[in-house]
N, C-alpha and C. Protein backbone atom coordinates (compact mmCIF):
# COMPACT_ATOMS: atom_id res chain seq x y z
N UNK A 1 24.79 -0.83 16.85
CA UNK A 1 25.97 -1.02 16.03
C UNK A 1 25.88 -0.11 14.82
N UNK A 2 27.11 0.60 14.65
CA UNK A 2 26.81 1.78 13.48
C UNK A 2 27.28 0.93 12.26
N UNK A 3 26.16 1.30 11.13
CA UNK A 3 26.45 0.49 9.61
C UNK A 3 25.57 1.69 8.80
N UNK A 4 26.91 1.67 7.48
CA UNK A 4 26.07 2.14 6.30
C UNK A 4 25.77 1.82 5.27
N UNK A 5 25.15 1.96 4.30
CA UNK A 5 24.66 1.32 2.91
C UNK A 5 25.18 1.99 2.13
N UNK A 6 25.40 1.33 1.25
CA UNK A 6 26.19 1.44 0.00
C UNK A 6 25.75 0.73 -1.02
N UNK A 7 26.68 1.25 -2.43
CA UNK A 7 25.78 0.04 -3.05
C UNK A 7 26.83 -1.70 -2.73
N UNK A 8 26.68 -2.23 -3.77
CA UNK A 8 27.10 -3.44 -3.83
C UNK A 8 28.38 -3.50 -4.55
N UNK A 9 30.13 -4.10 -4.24
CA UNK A 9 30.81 -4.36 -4.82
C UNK A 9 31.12 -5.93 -5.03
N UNK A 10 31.88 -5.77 -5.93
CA UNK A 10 32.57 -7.84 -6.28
C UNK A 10 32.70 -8.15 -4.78
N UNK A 11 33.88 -7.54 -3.97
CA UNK A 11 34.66 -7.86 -2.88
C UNK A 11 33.58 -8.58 -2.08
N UNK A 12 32.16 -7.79 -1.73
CA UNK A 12 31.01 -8.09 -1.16
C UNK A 12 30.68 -9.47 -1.25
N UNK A 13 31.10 -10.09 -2.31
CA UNK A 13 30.11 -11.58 -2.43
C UNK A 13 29.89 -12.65 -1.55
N UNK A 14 31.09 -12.79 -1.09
CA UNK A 14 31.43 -14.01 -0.11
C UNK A 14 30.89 -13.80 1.53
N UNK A 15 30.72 -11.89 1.63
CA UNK A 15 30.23 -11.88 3.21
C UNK A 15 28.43 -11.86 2.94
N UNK A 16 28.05 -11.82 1.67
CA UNK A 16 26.52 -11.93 1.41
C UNK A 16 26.00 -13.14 1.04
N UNK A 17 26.93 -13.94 1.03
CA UNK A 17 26.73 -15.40 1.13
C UNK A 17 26.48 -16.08 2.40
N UNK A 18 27.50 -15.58 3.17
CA UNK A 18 27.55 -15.41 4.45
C UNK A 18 26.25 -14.93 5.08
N UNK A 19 25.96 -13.68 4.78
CA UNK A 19 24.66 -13.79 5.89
C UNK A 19 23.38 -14.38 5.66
N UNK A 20 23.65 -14.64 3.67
CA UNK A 20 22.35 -15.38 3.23
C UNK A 20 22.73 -16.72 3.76
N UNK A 21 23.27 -17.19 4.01
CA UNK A 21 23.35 -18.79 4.83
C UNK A 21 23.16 -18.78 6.71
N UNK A 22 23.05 -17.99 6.70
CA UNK A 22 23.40 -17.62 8.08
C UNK A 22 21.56 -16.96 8.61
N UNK A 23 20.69 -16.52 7.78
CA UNK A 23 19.81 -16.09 7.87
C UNK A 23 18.74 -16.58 7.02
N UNK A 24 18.78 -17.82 6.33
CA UNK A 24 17.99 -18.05 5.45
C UNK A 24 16.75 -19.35 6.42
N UNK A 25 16.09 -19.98 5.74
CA UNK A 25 14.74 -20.55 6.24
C UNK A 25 14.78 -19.78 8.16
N UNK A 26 13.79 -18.98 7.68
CA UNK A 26 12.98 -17.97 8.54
C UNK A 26 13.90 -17.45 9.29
N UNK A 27 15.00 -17.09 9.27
CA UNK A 27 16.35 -16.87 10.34
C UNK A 27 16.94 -17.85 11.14
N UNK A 28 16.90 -19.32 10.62
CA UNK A 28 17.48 -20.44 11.58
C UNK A 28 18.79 -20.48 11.10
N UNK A 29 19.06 -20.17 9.78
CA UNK A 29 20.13 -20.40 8.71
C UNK A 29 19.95 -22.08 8.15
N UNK A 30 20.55 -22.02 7.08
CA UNK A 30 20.69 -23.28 6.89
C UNK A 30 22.50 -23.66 6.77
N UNK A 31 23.50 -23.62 7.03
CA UNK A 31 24.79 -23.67 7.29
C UNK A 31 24.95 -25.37 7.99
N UNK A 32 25.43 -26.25 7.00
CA UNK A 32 25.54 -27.71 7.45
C UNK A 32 24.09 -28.69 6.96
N UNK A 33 22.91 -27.91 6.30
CA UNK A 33 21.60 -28.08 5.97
C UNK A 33 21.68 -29.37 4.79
N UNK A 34 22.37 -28.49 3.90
CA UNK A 34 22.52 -29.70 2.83
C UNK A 34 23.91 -29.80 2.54
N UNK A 35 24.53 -30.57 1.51
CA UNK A 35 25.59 -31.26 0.68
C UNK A 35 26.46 -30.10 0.84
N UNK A 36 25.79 -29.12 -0.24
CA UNK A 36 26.97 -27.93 -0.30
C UNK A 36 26.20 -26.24 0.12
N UNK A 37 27.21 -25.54 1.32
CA UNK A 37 26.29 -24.65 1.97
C UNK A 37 26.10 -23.28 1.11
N UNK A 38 26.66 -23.19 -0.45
CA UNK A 38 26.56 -22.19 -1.69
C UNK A 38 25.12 -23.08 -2.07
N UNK A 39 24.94 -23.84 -1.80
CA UNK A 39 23.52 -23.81 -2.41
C UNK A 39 22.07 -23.27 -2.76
N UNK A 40 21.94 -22.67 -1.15
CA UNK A 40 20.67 -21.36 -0.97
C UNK A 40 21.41 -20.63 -1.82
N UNK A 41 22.46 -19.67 -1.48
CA UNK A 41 22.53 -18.17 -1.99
C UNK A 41 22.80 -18.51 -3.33
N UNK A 42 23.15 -19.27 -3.82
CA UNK A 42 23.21 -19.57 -5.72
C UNK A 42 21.82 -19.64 -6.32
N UNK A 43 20.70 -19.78 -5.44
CA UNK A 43 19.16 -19.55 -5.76
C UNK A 43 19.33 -18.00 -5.67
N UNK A 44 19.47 -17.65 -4.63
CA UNK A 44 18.78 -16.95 -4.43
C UNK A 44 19.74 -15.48 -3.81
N UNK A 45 20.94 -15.31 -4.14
CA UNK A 45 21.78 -14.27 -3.66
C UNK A 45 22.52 -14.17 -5.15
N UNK A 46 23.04 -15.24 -5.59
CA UNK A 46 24.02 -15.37 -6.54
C UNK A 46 23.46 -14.63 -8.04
N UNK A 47 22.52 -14.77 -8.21
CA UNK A 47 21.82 -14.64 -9.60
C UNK A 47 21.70 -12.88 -10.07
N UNK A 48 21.42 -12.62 -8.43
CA UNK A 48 21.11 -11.00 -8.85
C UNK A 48 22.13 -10.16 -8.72
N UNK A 49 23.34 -11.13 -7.54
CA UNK A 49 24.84 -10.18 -7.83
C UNK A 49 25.49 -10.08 -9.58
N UNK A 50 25.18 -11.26 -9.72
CA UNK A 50 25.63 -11.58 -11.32
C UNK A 50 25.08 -10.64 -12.26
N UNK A 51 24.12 -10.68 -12.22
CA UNK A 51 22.65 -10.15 -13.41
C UNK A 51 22.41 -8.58 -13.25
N UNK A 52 22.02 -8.37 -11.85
CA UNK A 52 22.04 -7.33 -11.91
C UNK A 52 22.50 -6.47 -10.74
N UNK A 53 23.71 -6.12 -10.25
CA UNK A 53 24.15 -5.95 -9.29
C UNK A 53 24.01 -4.05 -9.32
N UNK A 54 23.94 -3.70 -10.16
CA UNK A 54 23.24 -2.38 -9.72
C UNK A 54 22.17 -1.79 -8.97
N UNK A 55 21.27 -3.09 -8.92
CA UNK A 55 20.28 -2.76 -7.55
C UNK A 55 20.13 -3.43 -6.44
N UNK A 56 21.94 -3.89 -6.13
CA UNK A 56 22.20 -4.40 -4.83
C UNK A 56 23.00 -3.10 -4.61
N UNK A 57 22.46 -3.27 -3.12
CA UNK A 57 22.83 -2.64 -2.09
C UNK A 57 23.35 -3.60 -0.68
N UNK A 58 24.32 -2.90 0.41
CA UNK A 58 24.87 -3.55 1.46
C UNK A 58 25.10 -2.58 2.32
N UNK A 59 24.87 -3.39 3.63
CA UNK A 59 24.71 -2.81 5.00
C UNK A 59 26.00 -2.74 5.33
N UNK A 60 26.95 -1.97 5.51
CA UNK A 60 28.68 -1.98 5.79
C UNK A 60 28.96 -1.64 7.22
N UNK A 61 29.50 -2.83 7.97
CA UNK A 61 29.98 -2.13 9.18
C UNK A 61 31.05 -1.54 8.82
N UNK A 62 31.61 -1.30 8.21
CA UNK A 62 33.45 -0.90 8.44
C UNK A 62 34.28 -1.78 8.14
N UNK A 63 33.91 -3.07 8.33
CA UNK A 63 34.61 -4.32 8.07
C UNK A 63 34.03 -5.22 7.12
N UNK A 64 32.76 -5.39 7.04
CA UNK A 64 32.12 -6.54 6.02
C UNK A 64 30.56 -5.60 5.76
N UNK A 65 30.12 -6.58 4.91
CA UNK A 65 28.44 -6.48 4.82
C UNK A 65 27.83 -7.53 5.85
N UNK A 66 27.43 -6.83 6.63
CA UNK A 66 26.25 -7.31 7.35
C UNK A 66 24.41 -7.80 7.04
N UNK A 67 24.50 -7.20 5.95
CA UNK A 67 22.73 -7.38 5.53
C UNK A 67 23.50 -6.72 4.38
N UNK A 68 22.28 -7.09 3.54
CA UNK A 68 22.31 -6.53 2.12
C UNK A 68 20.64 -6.39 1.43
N UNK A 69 20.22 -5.89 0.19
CA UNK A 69 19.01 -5.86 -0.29
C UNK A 69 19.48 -5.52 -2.10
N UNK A 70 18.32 -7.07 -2.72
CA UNK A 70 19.19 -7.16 -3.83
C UNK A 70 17.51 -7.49 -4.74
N UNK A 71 17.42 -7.89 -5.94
CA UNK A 71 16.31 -7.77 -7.04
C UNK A 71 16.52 -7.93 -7.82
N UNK A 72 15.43 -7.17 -8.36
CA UNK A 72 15.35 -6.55 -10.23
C UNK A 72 14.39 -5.94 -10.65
N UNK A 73 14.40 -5.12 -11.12
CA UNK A 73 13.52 -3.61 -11.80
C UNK A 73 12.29 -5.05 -12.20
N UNK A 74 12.30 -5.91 -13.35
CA UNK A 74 11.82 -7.10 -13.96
C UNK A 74 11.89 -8.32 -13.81
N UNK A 75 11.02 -9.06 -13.20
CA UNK A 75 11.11 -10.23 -12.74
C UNK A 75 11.12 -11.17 -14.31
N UNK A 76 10.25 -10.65 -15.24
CA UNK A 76 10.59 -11.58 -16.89
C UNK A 76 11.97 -11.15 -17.43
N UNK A 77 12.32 -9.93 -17.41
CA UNK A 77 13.75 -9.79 -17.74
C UNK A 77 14.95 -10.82 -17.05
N UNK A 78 14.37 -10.84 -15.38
CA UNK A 78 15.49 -11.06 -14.60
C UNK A 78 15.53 -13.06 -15.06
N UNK A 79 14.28 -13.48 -15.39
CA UNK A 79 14.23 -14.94 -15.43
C UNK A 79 14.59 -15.45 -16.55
N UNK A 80 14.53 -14.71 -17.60
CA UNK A 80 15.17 -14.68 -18.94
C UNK A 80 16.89 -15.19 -19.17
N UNK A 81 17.26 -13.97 -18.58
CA UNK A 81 18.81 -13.71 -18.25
C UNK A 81 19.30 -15.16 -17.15
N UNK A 82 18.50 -15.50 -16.30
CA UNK A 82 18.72 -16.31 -15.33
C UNK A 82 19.01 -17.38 -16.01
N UNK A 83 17.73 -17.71 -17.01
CA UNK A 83 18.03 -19.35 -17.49
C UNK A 83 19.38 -18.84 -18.44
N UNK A 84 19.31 -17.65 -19.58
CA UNK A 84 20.59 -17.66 -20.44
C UNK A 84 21.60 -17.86 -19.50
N UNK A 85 21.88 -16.95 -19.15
CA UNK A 85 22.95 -16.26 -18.00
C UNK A 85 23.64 -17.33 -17.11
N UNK A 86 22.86 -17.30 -16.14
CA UNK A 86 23.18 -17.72 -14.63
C UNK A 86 23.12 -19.69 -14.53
N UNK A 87 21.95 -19.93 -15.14
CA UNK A 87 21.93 -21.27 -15.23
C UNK A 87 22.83 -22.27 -15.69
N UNK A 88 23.54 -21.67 -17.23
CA UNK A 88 25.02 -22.20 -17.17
C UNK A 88 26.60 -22.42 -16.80
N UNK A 89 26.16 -21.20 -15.87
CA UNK A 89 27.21 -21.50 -14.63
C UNK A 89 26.99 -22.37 -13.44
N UNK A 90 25.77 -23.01 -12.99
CA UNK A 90 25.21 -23.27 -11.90
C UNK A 90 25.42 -24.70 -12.51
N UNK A 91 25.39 -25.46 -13.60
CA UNK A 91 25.38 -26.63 -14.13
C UNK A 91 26.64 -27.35 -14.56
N UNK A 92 27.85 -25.91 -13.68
CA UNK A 92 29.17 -26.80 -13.36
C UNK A 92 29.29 -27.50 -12.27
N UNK A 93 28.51 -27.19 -11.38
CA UNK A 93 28.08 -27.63 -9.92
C UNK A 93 26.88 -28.31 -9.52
N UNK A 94 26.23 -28.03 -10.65
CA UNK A 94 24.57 -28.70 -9.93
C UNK A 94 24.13 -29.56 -11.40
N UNK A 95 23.19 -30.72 -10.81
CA UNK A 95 22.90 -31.21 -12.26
C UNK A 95 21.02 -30.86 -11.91
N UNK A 96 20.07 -31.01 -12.87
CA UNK A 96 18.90 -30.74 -12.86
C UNK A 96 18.75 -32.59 -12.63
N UNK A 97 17.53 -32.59 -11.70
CA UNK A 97 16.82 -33.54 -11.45
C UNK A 97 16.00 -34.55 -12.15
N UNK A 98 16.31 -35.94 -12.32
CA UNK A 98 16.09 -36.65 -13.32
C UNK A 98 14.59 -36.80 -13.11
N UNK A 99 14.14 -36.55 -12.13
CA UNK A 99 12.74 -36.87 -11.59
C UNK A 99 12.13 -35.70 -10.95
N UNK A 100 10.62 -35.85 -10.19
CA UNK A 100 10.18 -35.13 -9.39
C UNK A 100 11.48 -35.13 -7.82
N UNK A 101 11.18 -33.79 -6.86
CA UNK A 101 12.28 -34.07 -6.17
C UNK A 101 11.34 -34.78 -5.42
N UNK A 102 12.21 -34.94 -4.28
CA UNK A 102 11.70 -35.92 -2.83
C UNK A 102 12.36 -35.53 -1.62
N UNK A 103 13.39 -35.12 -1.72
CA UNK A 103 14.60 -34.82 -0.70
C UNK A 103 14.14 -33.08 -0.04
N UNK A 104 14.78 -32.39 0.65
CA UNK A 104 14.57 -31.32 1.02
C UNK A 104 15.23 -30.62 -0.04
N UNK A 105 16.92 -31.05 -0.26
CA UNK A 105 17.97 -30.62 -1.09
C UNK A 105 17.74 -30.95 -2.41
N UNK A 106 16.63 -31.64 -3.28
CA UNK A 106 16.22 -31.87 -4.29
C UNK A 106 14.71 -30.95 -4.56
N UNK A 107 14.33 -30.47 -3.70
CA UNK A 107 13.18 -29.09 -3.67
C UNK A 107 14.12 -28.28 -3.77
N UNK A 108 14.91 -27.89 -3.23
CA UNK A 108 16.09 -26.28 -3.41
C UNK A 108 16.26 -26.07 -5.27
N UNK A 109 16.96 -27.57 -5.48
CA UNK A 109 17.40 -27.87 -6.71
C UNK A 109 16.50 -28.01 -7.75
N UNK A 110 15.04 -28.34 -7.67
CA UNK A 110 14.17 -28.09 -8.28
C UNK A 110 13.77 -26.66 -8.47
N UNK A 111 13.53 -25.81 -7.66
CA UNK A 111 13.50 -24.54 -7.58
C UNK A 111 14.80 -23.62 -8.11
N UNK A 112 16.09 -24.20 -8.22
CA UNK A 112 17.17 -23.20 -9.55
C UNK A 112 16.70 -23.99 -10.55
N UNK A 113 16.46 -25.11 -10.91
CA UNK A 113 16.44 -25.12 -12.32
C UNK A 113 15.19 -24.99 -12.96
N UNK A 114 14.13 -23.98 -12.43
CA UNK A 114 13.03 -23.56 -13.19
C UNK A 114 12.48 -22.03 -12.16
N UNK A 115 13.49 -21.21 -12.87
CA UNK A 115 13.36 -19.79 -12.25
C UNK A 115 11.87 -19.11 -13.02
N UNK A 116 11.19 -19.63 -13.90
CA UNK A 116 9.98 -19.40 -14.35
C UNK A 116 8.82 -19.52 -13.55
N UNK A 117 8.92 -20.13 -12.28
CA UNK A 117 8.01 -20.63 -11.56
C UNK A 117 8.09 -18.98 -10.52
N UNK A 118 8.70 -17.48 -11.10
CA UNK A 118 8.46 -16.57 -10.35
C UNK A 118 7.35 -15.57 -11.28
N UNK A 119 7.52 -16.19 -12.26
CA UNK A 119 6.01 -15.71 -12.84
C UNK A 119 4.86 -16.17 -12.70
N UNK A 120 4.44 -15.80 -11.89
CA UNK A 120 3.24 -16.08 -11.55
C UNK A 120 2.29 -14.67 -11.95
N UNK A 121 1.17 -14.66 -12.87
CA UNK A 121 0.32 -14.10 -13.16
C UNK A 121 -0.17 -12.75 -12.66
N UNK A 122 -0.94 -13.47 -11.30
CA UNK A 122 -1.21 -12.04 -10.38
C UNK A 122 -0.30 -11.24 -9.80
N UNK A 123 1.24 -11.83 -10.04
CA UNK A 123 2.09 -10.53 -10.32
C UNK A 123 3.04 -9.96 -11.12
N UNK A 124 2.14 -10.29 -12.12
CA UNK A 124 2.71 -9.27 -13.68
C UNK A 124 2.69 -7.77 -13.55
N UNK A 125 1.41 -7.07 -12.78
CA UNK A 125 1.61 -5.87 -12.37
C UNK A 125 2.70 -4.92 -11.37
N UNK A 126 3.16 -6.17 -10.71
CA UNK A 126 3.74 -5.70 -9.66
C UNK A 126 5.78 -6.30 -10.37
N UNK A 127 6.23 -6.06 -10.98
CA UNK A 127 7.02 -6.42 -11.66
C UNK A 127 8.44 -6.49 -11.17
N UNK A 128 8.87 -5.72 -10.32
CA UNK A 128 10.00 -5.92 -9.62
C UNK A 128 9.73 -6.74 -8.46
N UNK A 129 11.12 -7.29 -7.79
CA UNK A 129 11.07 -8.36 -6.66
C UNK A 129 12.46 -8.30 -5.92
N UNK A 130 12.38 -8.68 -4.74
CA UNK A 130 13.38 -8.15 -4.10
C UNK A 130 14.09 -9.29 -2.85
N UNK A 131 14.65 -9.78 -2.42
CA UNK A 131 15.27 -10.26 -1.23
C UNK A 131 16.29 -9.41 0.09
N UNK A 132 16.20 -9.58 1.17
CA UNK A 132 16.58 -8.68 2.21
C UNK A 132 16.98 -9.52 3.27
N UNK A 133 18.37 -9.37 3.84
CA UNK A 133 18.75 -10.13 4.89
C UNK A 133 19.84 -9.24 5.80
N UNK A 134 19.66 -9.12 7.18
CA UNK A 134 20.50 -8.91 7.87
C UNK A 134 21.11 -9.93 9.57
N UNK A 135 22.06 -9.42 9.17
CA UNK A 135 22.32 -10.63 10.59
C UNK A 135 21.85 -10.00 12.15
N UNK A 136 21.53 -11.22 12.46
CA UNK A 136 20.68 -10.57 14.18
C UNK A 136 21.13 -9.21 14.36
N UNK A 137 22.29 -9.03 14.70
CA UNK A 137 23.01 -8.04 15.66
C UNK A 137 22.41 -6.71 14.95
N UNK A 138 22.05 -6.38 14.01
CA UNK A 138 21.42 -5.40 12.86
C UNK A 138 20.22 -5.36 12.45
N UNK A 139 19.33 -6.14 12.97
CA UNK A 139 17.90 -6.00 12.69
C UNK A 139 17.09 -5.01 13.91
N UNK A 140 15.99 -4.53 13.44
CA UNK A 140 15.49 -3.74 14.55
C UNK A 140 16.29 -2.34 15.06
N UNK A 141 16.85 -2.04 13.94
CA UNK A 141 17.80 -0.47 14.50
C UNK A 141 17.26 0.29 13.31
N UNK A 142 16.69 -0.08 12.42
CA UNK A 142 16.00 1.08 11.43
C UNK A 142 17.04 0.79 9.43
N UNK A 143 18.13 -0.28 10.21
CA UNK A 143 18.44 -0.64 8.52
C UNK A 143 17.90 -0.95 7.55
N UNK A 144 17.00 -2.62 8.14
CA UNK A 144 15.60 -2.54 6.98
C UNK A 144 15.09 -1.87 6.34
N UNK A 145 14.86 -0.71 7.19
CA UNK A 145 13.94 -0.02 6.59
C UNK A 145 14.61 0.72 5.35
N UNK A 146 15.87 0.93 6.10
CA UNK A 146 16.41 2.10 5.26
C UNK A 146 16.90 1.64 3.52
N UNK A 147 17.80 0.19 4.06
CA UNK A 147 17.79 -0.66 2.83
C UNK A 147 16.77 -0.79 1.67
N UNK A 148 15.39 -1.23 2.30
CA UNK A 148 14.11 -0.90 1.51
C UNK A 148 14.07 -0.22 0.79
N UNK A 149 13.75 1.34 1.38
CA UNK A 149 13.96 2.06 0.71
C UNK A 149 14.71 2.87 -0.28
N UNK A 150 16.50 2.40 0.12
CA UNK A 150 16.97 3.00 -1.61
C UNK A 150 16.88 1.65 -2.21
N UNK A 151 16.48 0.28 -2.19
CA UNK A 151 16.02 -0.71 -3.12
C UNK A 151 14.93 -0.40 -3.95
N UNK A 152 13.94 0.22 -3.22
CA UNK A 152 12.42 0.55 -3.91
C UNK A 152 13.22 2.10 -4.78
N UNK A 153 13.78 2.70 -4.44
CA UNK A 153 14.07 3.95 -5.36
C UNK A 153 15.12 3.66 -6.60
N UNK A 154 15.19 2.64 -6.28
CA UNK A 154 16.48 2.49 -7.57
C UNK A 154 15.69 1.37 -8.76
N UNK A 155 14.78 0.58 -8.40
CA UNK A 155 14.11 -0.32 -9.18
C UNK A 155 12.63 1.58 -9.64
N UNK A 156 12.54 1.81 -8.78
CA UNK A 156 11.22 2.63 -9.29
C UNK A 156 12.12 4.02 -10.46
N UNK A 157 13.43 3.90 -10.12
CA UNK A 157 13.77 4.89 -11.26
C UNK A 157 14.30 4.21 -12.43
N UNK A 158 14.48 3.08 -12.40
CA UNK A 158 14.28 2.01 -13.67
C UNK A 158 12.96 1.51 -14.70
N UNK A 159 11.87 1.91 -13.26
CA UNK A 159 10.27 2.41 -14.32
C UNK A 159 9.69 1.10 -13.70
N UNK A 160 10.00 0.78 -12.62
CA UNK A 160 9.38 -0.23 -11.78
C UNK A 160 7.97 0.40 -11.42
N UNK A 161 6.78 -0.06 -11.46
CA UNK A 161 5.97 1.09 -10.68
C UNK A 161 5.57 0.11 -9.62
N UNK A 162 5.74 -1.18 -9.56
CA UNK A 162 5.29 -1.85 -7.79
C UNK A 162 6.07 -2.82 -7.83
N UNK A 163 6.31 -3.82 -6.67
CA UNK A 163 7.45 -4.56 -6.19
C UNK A 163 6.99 -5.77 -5.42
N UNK A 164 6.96 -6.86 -5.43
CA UNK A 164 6.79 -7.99 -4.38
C UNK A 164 7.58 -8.41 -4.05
N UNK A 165 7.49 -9.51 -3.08
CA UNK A 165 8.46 -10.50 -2.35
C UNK A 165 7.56 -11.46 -1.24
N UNK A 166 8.79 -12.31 -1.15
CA UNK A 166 8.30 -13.49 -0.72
C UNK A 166 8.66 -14.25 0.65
N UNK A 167 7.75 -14.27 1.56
CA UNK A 167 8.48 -14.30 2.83
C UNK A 167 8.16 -15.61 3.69
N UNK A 168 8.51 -16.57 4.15
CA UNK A 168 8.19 -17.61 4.42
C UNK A 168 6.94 -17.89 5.34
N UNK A 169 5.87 -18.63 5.45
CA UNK A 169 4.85 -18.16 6.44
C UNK A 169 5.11 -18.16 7.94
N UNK A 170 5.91 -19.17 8.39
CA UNK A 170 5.97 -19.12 9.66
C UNK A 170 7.18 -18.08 10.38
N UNK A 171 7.49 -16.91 9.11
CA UNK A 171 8.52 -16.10 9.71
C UNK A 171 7.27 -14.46 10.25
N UNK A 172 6.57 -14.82 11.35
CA UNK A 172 6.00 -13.75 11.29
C UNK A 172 6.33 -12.28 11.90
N UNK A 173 7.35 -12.71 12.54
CA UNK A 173 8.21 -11.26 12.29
C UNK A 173 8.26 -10.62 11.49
N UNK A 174 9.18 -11.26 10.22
CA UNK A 174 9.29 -10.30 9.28
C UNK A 174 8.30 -9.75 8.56
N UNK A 175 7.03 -10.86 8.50
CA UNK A 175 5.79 -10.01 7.69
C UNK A 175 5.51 -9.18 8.24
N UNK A 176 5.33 -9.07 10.02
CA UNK A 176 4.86 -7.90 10.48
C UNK A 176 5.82 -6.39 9.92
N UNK A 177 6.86 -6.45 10.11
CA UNK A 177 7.94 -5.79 9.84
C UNK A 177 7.65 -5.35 7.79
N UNK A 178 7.41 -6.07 6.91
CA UNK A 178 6.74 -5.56 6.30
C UNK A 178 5.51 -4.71 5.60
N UNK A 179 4.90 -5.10 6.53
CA UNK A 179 3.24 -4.65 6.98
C UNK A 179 3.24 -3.32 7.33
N UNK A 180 3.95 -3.11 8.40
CA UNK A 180 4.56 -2.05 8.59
C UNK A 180 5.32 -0.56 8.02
N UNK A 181 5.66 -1.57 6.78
CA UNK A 181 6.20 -0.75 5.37
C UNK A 181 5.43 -0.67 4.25
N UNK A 182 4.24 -0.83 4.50
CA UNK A 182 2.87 -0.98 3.26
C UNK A 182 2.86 -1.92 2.46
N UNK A 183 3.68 -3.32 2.85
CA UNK A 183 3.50 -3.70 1.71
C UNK A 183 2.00 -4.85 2.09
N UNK A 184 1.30 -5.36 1.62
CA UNK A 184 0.05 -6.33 1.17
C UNK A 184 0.04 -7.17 0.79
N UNK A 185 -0.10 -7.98 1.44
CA UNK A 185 -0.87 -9.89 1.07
C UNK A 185 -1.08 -9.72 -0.15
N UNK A 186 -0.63 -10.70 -0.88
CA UNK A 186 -1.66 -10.93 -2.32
C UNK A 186 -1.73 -12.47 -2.94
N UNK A 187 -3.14 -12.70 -2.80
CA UNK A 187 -2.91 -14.28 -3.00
C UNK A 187 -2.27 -14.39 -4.67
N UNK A 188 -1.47 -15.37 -5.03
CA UNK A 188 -0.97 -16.31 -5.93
C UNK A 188 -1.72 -17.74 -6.33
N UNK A 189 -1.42 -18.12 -7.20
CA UNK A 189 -1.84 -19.36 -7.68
C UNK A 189 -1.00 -20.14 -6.74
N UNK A 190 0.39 -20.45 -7.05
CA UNK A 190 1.39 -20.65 -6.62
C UNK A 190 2.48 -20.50 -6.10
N UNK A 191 2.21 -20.26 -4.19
CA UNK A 191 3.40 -19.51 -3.73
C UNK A 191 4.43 -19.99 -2.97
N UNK A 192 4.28 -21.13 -2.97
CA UNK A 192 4.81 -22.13 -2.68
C UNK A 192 4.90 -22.27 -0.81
N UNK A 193 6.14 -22.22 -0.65
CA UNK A 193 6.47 -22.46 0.86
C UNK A 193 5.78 -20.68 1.88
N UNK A 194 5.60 -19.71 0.57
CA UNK A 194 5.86 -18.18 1.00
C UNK A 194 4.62 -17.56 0.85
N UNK A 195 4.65 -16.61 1.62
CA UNK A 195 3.65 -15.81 1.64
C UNK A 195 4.09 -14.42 1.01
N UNK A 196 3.37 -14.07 -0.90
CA UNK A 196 3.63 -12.93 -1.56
C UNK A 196 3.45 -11.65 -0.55
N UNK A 197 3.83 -10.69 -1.04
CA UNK A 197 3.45 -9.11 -0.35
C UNK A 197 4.12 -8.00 -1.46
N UNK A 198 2.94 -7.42 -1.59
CA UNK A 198 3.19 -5.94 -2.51
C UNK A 198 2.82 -4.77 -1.85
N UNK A 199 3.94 -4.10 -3.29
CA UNK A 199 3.51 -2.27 -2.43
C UNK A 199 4.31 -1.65 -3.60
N UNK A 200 3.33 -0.61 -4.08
CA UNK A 200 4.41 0.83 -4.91
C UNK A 200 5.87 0.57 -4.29
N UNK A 201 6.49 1.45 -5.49
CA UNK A 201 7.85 1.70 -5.65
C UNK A 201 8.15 2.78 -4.87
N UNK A 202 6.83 4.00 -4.67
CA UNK A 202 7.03 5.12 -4.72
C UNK A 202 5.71 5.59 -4.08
C-alpha cells in the first residue's frame, strides 16, 4: 500500500486517535476496553499533538493517517508543560483518583495524572522519547523505519543527543523490530508494564 510522511496537521487528530486505539496494548487495540475510548490516546497521543506537534509526523495514504510517530526533543520539558498545559484540559473529562487505583481503567488514569513517573533517572541521558503506531495493513513495508528516522532527525536537530521508548513486554515483535534499529535494553528503576530501549539520535 503506497503512503507518505509528512509532518503532522490539526485535521490529523481524530485519524491518530484512531489508529492509537486501534493499535494500542501490544496491537490488540483497546476500542470498547474502558468507559471512554479517548482515553489511551489522551495519555498518550493527545499531549504531544498539543505540546509539541512539530515533531509529529504521519504516515498519509491519500486519504487519512495511517501510522504516525510523535515525542519530544525533552522528556522534563515535555512533563512540565504536560502537568501546566495538558492536564487542565484533561480534568474537564477525567477526575484524578481519590485513592490507589484497582481497576484496569483506574491504572490508565493513574498514569495521566502523574506524567512525572517518565522521569526516571537512568534516563536523564537519553532525553528525548517517542511513540509509533501503524495500522496492520502498513507495518512491515519499511514505514517504521522510515517514520523513525525523520522522528530521530528532527528531535536530534533540536539538540536531542539520544532517545528512548517504551514498549510493552509481551509485544515481541516490535522489540525485535527495534533491535533491529539499534536501539538497547536499558534497565529502569521503574518501567512499569514496558520494556525501556535506547539509541543516538544520530
Amino acid at each position: 500500500m503506497s503512503a507518505t510522511i509528512r509532518p503532522y496537521r490539526d485535521s490529523d487528530r481524530a485519524a491518530i486517535y484512531d489508529v492509537c486505539v486501534r493499535t494500542a496494548n501490544a496491537g490488540r487495540g483497546v476500542g470498547g476496553r474502558y468507559s471512554n475510548d479517548d482515553l489511551v490516546p489522551d495519555i498518550v497521543a493527545g499531549p504531544y499533538l498539543f505540546l509539541e506537534p512539530w515533531h509529529a509526523y504521519v504516515l498519509d495514504n491519500g486519504e487519512r493517517a495511517v501510522g504516525y510517530i510523535i515525542g519530544t526533543a525533552s522528556t522534563p520539558h515535555f512533563v512540565a508543560a504536560y502537568r501546566d498545559r495538558w492536564l487542565p484540559r484533561l480534568r474537564e473529562r477525567y477526575q484524578p483518583l481519590p485513592g490507589p487505583p484497582v481497576t484496569e481503567e483506574e491504572q490508565r488514569l493513574d498514569i495521566m495524572f502523574h506524567p512525572e513517573r517518565m522521569l526516571q533517572p537512568e534516563l536523564a541521558p537519553h532525553p528525548a522519547h517517542l511513540h509509533i503506531n501503524l495500522l496492520p495493513g502498513y507495518q512491515r513495508l519499511g514505514h517504521g523505519r522510515e517514520l523513525m528516522s525523520t522522528f530521530l532527525a528532527s528531535v536530534a536537530a533540536a539538540g536531542a543527543p539520544s532517545c528512548y521508548l517504551s514498549v510493552r513486554r509481551e509485544n515481541a515483535g516490535a522489540i525485535r523490530f527495534y533491535e533491529r534499529l539499534g536501539w538497547e535494553p536499558i534497565e529502569v528503576s521503574d518501567p512499569g508494564p514496558g520494556v525501556c530501549l535506547v539509541r543516538p539520535t544520530s
